[in-house]
N, C-alpha and C. Protein backbone atom coordinates (compact mmCIF):
# COMPACT_ATOMS: atom_id res chain seq x y z
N UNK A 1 -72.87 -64.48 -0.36
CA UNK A 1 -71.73 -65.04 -1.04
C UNK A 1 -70.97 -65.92 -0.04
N UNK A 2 -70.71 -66.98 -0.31
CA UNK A 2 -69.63 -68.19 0.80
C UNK A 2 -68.70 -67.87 0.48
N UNK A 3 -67.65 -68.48 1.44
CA UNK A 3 -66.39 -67.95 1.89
C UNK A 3 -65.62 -68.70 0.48
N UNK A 4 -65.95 -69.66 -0.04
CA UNK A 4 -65.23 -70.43 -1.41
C UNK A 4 -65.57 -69.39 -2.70
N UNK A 5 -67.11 -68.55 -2.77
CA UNK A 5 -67.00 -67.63 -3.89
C UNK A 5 -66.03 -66.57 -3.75
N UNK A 6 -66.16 -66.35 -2.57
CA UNK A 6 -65.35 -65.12 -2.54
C UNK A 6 -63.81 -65.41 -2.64
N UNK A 7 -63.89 -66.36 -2.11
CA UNK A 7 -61.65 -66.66 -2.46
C UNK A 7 -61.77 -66.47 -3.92
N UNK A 8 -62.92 -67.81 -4.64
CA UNK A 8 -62.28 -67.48 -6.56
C UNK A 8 -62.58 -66.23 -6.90
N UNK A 9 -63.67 -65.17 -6.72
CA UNK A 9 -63.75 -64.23 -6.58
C UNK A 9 -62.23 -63.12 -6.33
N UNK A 10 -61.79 -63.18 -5.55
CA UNK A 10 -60.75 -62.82 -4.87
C UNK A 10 -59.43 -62.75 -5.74
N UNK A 11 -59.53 -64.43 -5.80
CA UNK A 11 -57.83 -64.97 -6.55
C UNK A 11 -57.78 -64.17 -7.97
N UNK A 12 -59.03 -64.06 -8.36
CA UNK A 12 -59.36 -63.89 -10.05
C UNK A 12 -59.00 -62.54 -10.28
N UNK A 13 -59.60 -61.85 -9.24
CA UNK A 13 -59.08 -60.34 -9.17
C UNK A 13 -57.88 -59.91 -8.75
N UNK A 14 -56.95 -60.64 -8.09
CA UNK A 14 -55.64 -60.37 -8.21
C UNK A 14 -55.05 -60.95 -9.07
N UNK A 15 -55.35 -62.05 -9.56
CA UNK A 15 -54.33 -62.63 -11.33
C UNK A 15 -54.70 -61.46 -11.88
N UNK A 16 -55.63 -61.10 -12.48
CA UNK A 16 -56.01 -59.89 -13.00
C UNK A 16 -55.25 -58.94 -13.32
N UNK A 17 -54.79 -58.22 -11.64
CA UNK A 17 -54.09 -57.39 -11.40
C UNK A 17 -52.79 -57.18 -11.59
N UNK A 18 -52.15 -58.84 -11.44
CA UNK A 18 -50.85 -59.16 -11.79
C UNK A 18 -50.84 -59.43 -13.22
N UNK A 19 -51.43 -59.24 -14.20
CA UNK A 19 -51.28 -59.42 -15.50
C UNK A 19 -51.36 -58.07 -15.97
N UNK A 20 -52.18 -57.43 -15.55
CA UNK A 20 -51.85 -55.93 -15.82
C UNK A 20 -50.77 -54.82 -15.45
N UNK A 21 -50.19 -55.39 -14.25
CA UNK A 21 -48.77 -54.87 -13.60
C UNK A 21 -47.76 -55.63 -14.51
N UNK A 22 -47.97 -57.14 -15.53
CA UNK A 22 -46.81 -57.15 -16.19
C UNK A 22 -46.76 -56.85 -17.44
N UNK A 23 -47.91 -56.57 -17.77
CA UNK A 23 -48.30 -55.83 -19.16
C UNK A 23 -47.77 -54.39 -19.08
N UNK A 24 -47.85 -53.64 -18.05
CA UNK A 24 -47.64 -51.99 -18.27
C UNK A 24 -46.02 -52.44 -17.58
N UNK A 25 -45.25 -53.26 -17.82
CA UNK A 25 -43.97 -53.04 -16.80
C UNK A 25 -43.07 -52.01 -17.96
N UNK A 26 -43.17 -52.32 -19.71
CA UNK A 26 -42.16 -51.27 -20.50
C UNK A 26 -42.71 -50.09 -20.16
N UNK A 27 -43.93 -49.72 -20.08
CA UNK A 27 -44.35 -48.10 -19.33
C UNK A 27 -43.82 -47.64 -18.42
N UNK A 28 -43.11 -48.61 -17.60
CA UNK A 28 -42.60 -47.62 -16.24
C UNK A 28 -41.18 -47.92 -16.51
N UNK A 29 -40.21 -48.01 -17.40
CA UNK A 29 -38.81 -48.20 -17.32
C UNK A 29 -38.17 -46.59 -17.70
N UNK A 30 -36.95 -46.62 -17.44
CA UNK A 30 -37.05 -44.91 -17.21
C UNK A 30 -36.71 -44.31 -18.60
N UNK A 31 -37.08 -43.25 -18.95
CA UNK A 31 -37.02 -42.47 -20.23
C UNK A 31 -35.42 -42.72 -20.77
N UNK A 32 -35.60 -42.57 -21.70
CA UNK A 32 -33.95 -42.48 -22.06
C UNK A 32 -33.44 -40.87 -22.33
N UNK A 33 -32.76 -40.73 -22.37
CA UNK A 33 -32.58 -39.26 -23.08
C UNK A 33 -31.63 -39.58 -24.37
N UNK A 34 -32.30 -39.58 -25.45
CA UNK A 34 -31.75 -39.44 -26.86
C UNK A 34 -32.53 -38.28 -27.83
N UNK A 35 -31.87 -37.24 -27.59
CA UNK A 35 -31.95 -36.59 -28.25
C UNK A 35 -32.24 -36.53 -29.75
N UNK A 36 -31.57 -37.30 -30.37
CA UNK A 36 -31.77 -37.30 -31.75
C UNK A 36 -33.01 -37.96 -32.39
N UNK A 37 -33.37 -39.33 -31.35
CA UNK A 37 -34.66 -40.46 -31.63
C UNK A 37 -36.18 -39.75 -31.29
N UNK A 38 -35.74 -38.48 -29.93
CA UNK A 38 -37.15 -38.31 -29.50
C UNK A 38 -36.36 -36.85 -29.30
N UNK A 39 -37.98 -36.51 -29.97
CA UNK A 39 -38.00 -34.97 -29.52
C UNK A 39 -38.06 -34.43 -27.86
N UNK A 40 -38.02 -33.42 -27.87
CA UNK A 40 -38.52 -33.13 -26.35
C UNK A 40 -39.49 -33.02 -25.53
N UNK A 41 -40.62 -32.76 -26.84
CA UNK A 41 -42.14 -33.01 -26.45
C UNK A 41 -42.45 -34.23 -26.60
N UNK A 42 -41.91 -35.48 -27.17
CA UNK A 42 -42.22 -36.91 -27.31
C UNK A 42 -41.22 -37.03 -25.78
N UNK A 43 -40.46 -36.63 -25.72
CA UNK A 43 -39.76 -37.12 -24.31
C UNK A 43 -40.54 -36.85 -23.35
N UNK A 44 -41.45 -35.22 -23.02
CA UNK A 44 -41.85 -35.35 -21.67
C UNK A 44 -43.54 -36.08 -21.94
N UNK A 45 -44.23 -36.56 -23.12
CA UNK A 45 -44.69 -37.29 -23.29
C UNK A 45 -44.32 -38.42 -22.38
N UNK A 46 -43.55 -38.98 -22.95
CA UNK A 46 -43.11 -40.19 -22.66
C UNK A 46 -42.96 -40.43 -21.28
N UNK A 47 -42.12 -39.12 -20.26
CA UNK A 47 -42.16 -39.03 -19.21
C UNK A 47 -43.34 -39.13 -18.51
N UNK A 48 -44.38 -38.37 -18.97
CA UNK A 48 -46.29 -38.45 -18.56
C UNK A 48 -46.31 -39.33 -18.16
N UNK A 49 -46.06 -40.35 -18.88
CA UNK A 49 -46.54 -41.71 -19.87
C UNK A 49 -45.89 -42.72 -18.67
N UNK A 50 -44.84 -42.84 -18.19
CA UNK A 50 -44.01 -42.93 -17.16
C UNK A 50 -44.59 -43.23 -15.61
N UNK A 51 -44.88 -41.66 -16.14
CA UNK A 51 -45.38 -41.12 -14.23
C UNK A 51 -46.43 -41.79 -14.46
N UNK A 52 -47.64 -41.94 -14.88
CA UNK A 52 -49.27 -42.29 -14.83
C UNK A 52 -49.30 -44.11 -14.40
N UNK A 53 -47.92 -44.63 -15.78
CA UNK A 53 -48.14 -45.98 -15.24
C UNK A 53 -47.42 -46.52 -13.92
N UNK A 54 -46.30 -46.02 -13.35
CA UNK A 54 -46.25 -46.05 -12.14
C UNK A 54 -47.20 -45.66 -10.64
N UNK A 55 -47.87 -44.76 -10.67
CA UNK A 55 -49.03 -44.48 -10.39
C UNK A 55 -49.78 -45.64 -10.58
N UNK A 56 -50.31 -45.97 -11.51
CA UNK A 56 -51.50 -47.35 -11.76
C UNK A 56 -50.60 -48.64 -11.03
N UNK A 57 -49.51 -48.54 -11.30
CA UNK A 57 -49.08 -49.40 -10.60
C UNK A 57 -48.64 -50.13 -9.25
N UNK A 58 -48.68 -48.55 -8.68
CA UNK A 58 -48.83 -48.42 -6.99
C UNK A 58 -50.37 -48.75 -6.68
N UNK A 59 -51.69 -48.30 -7.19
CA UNK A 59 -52.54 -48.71 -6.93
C UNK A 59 -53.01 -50.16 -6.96
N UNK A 60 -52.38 -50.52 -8.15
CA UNK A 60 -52.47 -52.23 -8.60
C UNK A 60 -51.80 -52.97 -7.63
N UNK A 61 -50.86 -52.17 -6.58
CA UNK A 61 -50.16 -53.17 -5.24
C UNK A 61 -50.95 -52.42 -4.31
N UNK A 62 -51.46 -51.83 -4.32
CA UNK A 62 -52.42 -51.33 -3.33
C UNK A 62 -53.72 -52.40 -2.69
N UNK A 63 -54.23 -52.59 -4.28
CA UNK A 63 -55.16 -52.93 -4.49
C UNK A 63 -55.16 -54.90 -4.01
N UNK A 64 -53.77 -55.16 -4.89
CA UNK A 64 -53.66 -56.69 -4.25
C UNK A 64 -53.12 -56.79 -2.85
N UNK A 65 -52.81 -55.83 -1.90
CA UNK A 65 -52.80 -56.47 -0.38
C UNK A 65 -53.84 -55.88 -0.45
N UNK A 66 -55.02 -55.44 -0.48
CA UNK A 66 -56.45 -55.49 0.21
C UNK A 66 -57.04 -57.11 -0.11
N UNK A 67 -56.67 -57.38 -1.24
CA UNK A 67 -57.07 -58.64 -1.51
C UNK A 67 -56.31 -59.54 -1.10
N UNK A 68 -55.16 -59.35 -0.50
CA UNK A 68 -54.16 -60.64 0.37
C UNK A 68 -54.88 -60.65 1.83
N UNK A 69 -55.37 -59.42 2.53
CA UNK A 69 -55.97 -59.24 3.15
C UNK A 69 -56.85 -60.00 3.29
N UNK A 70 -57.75 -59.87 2.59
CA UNK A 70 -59.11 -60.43 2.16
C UNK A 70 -59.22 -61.99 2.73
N UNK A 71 -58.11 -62.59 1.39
CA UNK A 71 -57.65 -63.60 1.63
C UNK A 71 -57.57 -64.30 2.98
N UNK A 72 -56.45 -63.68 3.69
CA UNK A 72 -56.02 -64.15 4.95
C UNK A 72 -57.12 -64.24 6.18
N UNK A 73 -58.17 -63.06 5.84
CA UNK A 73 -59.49 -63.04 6.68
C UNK A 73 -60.30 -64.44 6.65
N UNK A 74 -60.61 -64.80 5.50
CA UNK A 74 -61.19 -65.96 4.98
C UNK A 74 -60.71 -67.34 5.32
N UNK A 75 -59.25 -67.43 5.34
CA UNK A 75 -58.51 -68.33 6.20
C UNK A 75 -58.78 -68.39 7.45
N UNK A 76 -58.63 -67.16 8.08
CA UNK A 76 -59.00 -67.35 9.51
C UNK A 76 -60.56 -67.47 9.79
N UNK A 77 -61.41 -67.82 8.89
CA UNK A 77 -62.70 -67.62 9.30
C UNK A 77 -63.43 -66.20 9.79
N UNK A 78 -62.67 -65.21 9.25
CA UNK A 78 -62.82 -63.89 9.83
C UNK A 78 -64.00 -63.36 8.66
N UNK A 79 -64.24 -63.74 7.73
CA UNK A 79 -64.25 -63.09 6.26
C UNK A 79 -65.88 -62.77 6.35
N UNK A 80 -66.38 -61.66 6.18
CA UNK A 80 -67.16 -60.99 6.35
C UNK A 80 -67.77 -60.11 7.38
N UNK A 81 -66.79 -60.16 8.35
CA UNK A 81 -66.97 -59.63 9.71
C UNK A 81 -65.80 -57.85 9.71
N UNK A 82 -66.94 -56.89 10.32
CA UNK A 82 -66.16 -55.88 9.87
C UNK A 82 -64.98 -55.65 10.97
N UNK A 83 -63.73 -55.08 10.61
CA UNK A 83 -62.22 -55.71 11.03
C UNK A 83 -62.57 -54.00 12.00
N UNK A 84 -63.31 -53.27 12.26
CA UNK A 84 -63.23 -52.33 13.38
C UNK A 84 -64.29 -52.68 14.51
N UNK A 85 -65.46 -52.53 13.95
CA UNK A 85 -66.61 -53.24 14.96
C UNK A 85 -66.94 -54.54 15.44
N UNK A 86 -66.48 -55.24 14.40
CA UNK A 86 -66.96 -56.59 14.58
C UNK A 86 -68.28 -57.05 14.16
N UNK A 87 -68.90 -56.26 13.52
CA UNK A 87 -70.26 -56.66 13.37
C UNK A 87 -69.89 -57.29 11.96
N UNK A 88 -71.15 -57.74 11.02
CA UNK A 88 -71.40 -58.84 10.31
C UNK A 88 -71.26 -57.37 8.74
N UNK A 89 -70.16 -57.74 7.61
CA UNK A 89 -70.53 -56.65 6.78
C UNK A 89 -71.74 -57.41 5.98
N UNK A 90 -72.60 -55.80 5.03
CA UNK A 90 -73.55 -56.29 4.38
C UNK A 90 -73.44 -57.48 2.99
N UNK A 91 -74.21 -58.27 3.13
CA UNK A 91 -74.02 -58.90 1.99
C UNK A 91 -73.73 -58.49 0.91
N UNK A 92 -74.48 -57.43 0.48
CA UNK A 92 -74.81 -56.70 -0.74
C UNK A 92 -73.17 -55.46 -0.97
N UNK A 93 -72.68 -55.45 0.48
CA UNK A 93 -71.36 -54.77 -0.04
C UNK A 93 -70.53 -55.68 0.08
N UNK A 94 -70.17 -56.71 -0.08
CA UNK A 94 -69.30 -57.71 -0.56
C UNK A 94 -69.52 -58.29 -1.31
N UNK A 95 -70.76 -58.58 -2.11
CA UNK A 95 -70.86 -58.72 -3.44
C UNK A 95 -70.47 -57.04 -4.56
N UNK A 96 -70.31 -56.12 -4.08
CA UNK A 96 -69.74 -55.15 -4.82
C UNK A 96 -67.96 -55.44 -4.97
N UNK A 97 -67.45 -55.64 -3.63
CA UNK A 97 -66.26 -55.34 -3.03
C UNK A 97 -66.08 -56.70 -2.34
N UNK A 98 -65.28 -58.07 -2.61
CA UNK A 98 -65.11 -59.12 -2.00
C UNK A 98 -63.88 -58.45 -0.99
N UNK A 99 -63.43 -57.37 -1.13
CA UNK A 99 -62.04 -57.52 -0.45
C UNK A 99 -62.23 -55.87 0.83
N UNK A 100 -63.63 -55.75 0.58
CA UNK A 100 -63.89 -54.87 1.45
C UNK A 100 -63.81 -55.28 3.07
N UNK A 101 -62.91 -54.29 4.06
CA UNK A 101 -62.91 -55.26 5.25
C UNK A 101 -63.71 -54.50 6.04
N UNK A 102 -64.68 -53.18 6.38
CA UNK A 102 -65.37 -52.38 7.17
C UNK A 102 -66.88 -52.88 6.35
N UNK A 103 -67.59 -52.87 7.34
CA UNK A 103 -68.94 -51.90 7.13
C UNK A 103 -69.34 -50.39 6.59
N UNK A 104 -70.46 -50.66 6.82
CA UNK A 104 -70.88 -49.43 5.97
C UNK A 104 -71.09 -48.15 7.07
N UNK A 105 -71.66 -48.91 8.00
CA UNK A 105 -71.17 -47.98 9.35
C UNK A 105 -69.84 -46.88 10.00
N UNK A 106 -68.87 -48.23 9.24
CA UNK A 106 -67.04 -48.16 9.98
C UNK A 106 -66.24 -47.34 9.00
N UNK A 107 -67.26 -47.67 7.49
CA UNK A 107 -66.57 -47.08 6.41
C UNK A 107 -66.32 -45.75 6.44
């Protein structure tokens, strides 16, 4: 994979990510407590409901600095080289993982 697949590669998977962090943003706003509109089992529902997409959503910023990462490797001409050893990562695991920065060795 060249260093140009892997950026659109890259970019595509973090728009991605950022469309799905603004799609779930009413999931993470905080419960209300109204008693009368929601029961208490629809409330800690709702609370679940809450916790899980905040959760997905820490991963979804997790997930885009590995890929800012990524990014910035590729700028520097770094981009496929594993960021502990230095050796060359496998082709075949950066076509799984463009934003993978170890080997399979380092992993």
């Amino acid at each position: 994979m060249s260093s140009e697949d892997a950026r659109n590669k890259l970019l595509a998977l973090r728009q991605e990510l950022l469309d799905l962090s603004s799609a779930a943003k009413d999931d993470r706003k905080p419960v209300e407590l109204d008693q009368q509109s929601v029961g208490r089992l629809s409330r800690q529902d709702s609370m679940q409901i809450q916790a899980m997409a905040r959760a997905s959503d820490a991963r979804r910023v997790q997930e885009t600095r590995r890929i800012d990462a990524a990014l910035a490797r590729i700028d520097e001409d770094d981009y496929g080289w594993c960021v502990e050893c230095g050796e060359a990562i496998e082709p075949a695991r950066l076509e799984i993982d463009p934003a993978v920065p170890r080997c399979a060795g380092c992993a």
